[in-house]
Protein backbone atom coordinates (compact mmCIF):
# COMPACT_ATOMS: atom_id res chain seq x y z
CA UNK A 1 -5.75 -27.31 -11.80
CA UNK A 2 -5.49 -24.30 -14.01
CA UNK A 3 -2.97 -22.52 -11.68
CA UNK A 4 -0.89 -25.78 -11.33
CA UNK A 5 2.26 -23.95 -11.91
CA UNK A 6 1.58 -21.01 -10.09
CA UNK A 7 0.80 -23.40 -6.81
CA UNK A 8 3.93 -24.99 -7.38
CA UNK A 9 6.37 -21.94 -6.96
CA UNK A 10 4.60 -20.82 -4.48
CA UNK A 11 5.02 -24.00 -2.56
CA UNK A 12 9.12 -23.89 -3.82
CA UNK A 13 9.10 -20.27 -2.45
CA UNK A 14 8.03 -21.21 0.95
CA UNK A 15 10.30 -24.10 1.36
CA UNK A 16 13.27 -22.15 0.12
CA UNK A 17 14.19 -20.64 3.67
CA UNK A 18 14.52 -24.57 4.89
CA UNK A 19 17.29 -25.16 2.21
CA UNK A 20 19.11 -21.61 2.85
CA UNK A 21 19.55 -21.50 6.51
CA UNK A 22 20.91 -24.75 7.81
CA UNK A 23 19.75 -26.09 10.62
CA UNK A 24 20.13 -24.66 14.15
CA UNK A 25 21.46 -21.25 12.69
CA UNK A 26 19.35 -18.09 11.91
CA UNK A 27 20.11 -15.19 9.45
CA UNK A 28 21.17 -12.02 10.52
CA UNK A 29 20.39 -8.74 9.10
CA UNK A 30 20.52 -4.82 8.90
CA UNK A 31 17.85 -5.11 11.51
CA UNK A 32 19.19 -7.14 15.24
CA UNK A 33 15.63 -8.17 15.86
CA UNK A 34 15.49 -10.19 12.52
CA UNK A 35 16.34 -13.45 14.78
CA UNK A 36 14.30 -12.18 17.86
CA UNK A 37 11.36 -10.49 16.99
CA UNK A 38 9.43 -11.29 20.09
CA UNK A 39 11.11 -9.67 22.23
CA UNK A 40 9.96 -6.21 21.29
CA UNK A 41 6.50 -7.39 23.03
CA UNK A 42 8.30 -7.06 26.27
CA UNK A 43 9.88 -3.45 24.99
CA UNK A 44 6.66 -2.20 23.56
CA UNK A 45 4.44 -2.80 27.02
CA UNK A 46 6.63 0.59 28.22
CA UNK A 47 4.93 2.26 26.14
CA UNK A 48 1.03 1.83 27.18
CA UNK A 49 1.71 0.77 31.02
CA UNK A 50 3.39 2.68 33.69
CA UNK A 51 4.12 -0.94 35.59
CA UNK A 52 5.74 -3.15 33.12
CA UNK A 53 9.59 -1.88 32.29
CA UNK A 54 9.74 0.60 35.62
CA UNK A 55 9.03 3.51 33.27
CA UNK A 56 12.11 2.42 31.10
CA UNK A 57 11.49 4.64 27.71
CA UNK A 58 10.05 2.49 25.07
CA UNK A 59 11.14 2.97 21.47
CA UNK A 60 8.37 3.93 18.90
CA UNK A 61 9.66 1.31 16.16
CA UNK A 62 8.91 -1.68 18.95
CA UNK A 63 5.28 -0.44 17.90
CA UNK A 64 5.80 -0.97 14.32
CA UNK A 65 7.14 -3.77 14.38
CA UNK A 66 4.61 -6.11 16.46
CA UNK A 67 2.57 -6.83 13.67
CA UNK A 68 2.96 -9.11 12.43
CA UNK A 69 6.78 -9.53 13.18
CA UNK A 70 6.90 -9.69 17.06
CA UNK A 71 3.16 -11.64 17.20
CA UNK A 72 4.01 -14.03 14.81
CA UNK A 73 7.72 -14.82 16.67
CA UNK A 74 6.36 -14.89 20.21
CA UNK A 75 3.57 -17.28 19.12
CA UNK A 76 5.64 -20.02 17.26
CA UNK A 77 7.64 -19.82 20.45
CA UNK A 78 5.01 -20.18 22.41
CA UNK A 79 4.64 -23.43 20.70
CA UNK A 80 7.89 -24.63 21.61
CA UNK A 81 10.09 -23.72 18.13
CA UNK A 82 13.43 -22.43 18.60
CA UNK A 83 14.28 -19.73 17.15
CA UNK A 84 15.98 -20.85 13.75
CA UNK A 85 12.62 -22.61 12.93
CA UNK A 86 11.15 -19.28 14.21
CA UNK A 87 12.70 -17.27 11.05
CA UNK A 88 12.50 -19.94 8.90
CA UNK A 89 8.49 -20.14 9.29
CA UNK A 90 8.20 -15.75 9.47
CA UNK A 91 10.58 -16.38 5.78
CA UNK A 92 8.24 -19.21 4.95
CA UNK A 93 4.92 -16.82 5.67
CA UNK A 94 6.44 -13.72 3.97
CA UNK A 95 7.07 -15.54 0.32
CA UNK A 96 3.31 -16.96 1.00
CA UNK A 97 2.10 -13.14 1.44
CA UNK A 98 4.01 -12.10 -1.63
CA UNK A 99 2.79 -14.79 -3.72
CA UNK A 100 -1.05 -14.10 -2.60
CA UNK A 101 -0.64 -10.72 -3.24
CA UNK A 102 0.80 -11.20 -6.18
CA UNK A 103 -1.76 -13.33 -7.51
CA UNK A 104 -4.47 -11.21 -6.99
CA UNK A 105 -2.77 -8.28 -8.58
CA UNK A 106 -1.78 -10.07 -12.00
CA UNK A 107 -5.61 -11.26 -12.14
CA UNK A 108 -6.57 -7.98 -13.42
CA UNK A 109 -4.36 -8.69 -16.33
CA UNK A 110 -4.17 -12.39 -17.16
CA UNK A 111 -5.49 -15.74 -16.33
CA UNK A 112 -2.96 -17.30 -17.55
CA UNK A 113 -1.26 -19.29 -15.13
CA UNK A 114 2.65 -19.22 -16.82
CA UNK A 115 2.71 -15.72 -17.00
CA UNK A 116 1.29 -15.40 -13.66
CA UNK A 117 3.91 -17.71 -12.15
CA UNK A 118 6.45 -15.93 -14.85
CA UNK A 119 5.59 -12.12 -13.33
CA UNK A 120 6.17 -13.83 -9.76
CA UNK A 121 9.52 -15.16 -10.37
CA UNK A 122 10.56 -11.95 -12.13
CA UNK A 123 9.03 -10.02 -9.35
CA UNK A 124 10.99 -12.21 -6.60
CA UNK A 125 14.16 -13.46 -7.53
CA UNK A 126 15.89 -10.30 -7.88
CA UNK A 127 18.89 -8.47 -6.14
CA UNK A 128 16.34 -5.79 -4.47
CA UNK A 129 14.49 -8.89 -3.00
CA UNK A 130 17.35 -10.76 -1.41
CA UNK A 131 18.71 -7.51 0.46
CA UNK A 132 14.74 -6.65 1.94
CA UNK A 133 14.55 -10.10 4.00
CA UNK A 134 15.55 -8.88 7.55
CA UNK A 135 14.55 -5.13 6.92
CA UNK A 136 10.98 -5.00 7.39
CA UNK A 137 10.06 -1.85 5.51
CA UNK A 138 11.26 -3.13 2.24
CA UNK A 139 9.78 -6.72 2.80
CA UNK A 140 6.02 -5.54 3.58
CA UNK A 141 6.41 -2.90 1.22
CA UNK A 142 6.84 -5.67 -1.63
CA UNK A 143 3.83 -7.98 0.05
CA UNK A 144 1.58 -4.85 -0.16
CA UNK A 145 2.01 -3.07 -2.74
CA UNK A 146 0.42 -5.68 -5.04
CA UNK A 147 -2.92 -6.50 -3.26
CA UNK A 148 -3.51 -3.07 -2.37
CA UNK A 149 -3.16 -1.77 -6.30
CA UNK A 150 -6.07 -4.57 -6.97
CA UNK A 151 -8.45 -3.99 -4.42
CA UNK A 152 -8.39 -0.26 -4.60
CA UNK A 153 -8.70 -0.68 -8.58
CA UNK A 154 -11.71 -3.50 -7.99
CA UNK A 155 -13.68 -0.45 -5.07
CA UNK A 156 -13.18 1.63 -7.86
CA UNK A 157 -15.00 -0.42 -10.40
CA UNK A 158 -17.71 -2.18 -8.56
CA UNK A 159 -17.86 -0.18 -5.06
CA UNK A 160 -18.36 -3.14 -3.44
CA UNK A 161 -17.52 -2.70 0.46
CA UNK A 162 -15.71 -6.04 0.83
CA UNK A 163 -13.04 -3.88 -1.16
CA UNK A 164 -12.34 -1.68 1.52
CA UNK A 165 -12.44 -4.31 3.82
CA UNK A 166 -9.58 -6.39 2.59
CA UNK A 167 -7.94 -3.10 2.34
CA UNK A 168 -7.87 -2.86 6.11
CA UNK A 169 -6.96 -6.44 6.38
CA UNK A 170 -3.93 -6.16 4.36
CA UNK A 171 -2.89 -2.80 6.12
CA UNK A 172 -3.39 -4.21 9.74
CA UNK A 173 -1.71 -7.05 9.15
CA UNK A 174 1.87 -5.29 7.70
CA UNK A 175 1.67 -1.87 9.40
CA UNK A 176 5.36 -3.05 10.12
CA UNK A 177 5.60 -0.94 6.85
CA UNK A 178 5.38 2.10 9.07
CA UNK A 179 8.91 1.50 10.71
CA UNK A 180 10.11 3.30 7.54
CA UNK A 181 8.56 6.35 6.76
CA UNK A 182 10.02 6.74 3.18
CA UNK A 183 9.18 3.36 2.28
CA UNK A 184 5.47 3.61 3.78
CA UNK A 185 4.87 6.57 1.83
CA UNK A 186 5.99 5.47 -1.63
CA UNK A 187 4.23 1.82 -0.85
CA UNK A 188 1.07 3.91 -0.28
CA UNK A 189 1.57 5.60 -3.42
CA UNK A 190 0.20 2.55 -4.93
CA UNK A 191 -3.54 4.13 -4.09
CA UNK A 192 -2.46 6.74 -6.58
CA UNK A 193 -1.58 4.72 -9.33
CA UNK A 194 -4.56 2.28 -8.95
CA UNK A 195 -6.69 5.38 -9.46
CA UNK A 196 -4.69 6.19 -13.18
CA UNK A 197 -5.05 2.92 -14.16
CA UNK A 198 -8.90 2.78 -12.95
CA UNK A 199 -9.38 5.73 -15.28
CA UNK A 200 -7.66 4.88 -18.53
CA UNK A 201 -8.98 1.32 -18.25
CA UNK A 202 -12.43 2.47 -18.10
CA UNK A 203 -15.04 3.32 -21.51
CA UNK A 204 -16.09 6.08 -20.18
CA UNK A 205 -12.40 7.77 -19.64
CA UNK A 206 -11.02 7.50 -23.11
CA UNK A 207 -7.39 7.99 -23.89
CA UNK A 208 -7.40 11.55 -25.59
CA UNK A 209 -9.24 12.74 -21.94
CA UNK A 210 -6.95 11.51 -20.15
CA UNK A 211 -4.02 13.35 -21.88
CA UNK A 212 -6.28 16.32 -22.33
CA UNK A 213 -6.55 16.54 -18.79
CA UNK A 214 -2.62 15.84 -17.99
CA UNK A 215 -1.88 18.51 -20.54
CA UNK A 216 -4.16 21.26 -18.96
CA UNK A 217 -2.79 20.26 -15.41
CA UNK A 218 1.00 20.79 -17.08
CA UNK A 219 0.15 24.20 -18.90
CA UNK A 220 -1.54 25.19 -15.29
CA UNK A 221 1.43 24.03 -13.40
CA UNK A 222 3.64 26.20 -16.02
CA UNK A 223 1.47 29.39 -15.76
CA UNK A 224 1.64 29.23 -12.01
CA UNK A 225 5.81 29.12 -12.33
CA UNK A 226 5.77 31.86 -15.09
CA UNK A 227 3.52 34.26 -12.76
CA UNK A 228 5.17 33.22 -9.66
CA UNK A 229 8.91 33.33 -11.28
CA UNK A 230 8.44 36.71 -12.75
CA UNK A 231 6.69 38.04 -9.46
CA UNK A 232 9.60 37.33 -7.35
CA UNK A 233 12.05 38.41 -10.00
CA UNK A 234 10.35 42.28 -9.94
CA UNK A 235 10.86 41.88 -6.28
């Protein structure tokens, strides 16, 4: 009962899409495919059988973007939704991932549950967050992001495998991330900063390292440009 309040706006989050799109109409995007995902399951076979498509040329971002956007469309229509109901539940699923995520990363901080539900609200109701629904990219960049900075951080402290596990869990499940190049790399980048945070959150690492180290690496990196500047100024 402790995270009451955090349950509850998760639970508003993924009943929002049911209030914003009225009934029998979908919302349409920067990407075409935000209404249809499941059709890029027929587009992708070209590209792993010679039979299916007549050797039509398949499109590398219909492999992107099957998981979990094209599975997840062609199996709630597979179940007989239509396809308003179809977005509604893939909007529904995506505020659920954020908010799990989410979660998980603000436990290495706080147990409090208001500040926890708080960070959440701040880190969804935003401009940047209302533009990303219906470009993938941006959307699994924000569900990632969060759960990957905590379970790299918790490897890093205990070394415990099941780390590394839920590391591929999260990745496999949003590789959609990869139609965007950009977008995967600086979502990624999150590996990086885990690894900072690891070491001036540790005993062992105190502060004054830390910047001792960052200061050698700048006076190295301004040695290199004074050698290499003046080299190819002789020339």
């Amino acid at each position: 009962m402790k995270n009451i309040t955090y349950l509850l706006i998760t639970i508003l989050l993924m009943i929002l899409p049911w209030f914003w799109i009225p009934t029998g109409f979908v919302y349409t995007s920067e990407e075409p495919n935000f209404i249809n995902y499941d059709i890029k399951l027929d587009q992708a076979s070209t590209m792993w059988s010679k039979d299916n498509g007549f050797g039509a040329a398949g499109d590398p971002s219909n492999q992107s973007l099957l998981i979990p956007n094209a599975v997840f469309y062609h199996t709630l229509r597979e179940f007989g939704l239509d396809r308003s109901n179809t977005q509604k539940m893939f909007i529904s699923f995506t505020f659920l991932s954020i908010a799990i995520g989410f979660n998980l990363f603000s436990s290495l901080f706080t147990k409090n549950s208001l500040i926890k539900t708080f960070g959440l609200a701040v880190y969804v109701f935003n401009f940047y967050t209302v533009g990303a629904f219906g470009y993938t990219a941006k959307i699994l960049q924000l569900i990632l992001m969060p759960p990957i900075f905590f379970v790299t951080y918790r490897y890093l402290k205990t070394g415990a495998i099941r780390y590394l596990l839920q590391n591929f869990i999260w990745i496999f499940i949003f590789q959609g991330v990869f139609t965007n190049l950009p977008l995967a790399v600086t979502s990624l980048s999150i590996y990086f900063f885990a690894y900072l945070y690891y070491l001036f959150s540790e005993e062992n690492w105190t502060l004054r390292n830390s910047l001792s180290l960052l200061l050698a690496l700048h006076l190295v990196s301004c040695f290199r440009q004074e050698v290499y500047g003046g080299r190819s100024l002789d020339i």
